[in-house]
Structures are given as C-alpha cells and as structure tokens.
Protein backbone atom coordinates (compact mmCIF):
# COMPACT_ATOMS: atom_id res chain seq x y z
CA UNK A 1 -78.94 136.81 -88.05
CA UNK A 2 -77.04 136.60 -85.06
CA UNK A 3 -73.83 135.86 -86.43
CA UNK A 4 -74.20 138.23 -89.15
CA UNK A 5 -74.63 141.10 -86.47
CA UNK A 6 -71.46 139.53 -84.57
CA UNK A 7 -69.51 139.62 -87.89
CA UNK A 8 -69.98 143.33 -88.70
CA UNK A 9 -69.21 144.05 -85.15
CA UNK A 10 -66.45 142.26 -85.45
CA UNK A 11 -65.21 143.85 -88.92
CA UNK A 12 -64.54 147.00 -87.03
CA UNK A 13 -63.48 146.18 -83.28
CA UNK A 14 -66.81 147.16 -82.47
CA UNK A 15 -66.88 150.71 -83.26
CA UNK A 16 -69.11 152.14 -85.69
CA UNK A 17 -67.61 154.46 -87.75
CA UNK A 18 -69.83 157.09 -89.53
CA UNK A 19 -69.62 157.24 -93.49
CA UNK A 20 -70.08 160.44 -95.45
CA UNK A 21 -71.94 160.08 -98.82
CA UNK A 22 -69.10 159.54 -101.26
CA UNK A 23 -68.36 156.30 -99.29
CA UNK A 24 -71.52 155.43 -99.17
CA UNK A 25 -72.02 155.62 -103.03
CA UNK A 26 -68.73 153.07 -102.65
CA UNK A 27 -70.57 150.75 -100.46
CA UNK A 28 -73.70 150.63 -101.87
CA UNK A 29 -73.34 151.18 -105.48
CA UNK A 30 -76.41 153.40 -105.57
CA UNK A 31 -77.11 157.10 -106.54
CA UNK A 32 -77.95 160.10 -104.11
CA UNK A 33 -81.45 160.02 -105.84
CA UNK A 34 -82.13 156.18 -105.41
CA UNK A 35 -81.00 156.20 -101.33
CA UNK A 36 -83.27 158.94 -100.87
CA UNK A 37 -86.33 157.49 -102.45
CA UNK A 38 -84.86 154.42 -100.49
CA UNK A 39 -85.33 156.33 -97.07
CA UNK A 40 -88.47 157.91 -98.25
CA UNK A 41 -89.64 153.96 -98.31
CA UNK A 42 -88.05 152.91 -95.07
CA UNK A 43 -86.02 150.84 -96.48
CA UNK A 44 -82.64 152.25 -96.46
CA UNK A 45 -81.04 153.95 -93.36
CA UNK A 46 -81.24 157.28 -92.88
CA UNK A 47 -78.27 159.65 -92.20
CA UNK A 48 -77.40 161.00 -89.14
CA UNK A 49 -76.98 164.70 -88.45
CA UNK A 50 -73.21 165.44 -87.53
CA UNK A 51 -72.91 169.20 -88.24
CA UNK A 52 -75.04 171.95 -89.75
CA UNK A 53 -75.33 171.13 -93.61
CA UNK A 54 -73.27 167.57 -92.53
CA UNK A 55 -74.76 164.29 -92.76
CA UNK A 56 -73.16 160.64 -92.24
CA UNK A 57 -74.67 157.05 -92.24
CA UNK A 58 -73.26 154.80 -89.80
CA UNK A 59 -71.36 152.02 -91.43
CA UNK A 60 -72.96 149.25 -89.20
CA UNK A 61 -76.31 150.17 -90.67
CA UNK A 62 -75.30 149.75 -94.01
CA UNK A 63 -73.66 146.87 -93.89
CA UNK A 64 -76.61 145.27 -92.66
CA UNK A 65 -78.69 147.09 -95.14
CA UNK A 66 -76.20 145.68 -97.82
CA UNK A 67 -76.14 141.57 -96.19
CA UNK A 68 -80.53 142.07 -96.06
CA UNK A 69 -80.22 142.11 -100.24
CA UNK A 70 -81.33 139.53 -102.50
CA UNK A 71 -78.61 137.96 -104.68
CA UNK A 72 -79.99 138.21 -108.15
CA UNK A 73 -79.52 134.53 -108.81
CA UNK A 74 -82.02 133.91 -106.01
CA UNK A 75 -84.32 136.92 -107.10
CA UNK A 76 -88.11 135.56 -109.05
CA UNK A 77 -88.04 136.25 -112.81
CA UNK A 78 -89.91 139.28 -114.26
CA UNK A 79 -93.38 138.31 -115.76
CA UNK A 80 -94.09 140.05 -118.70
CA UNK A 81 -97.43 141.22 -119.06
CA UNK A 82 -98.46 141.53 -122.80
CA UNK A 83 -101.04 144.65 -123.65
C-alpha cells in the first residue's frame, strides 16, 4: 500500500492536480450516474468545490480509487439462483 501511494505521488512530482468530470469519465470509464450512486455509497471520492456551479476530483484520489479495484480475473463467479 505504501508503495502504491509513493507511485502515484510520484506519477505527478507530487502535486495533485484536480480533474474536471470529462477526465474523470476518461479515467474511470464510468457514467455521471454510476459515480454518483458511487459517492452516495462511500465508495468513490467525492468532488471538490472549486467555483460556484464548478466541481473537480483530485487525481490522487482517483487513482487510488482506480488501483483499490478488483481485476475481473480475480473477481468470484456469479451464482445463479434458479426460481
């Protein structure tokens, strides 16, 4: 965990630039919708307030949001539950 955290600093010379959404979408592959029922959860990082109206994620935070994922190979199989 360590090293991960060193590694994004790292990434950036140890700034953490703030993302607006559309680069967000790029990062994360997900939907306006889906982050905010993400945030709702706790589970995704919530945006920061730059301006009135204006909203940014920091790009440290979702890189580590990103790295905490479970590859799909690694993910348990479905159960199907017949009716």
């Amino acid at each position: 965990m360590v090293e991960q955290q060193r590694s994004l600093r790292d990434d950036n010379g140890g700034r953490d630039r703030l993302l607006p959404w559309p680069m967000v979408k790029d990062l994360t592959g997900l939907s306006r919708t889906t982050a905010w029922r993400l945030q709702r959860t706790g589970v995704f990082p919530q945006p920061v307030a730059v301006s009135p109206g204006r909203v940014c994620w920091r790009e440290q935070e979702l890189k580590g949001w990103t790295l905490s994922r479970v590859p799909r190979a690694q993910m348990p199989e479905r159960v199907k539950i017949s009716k």
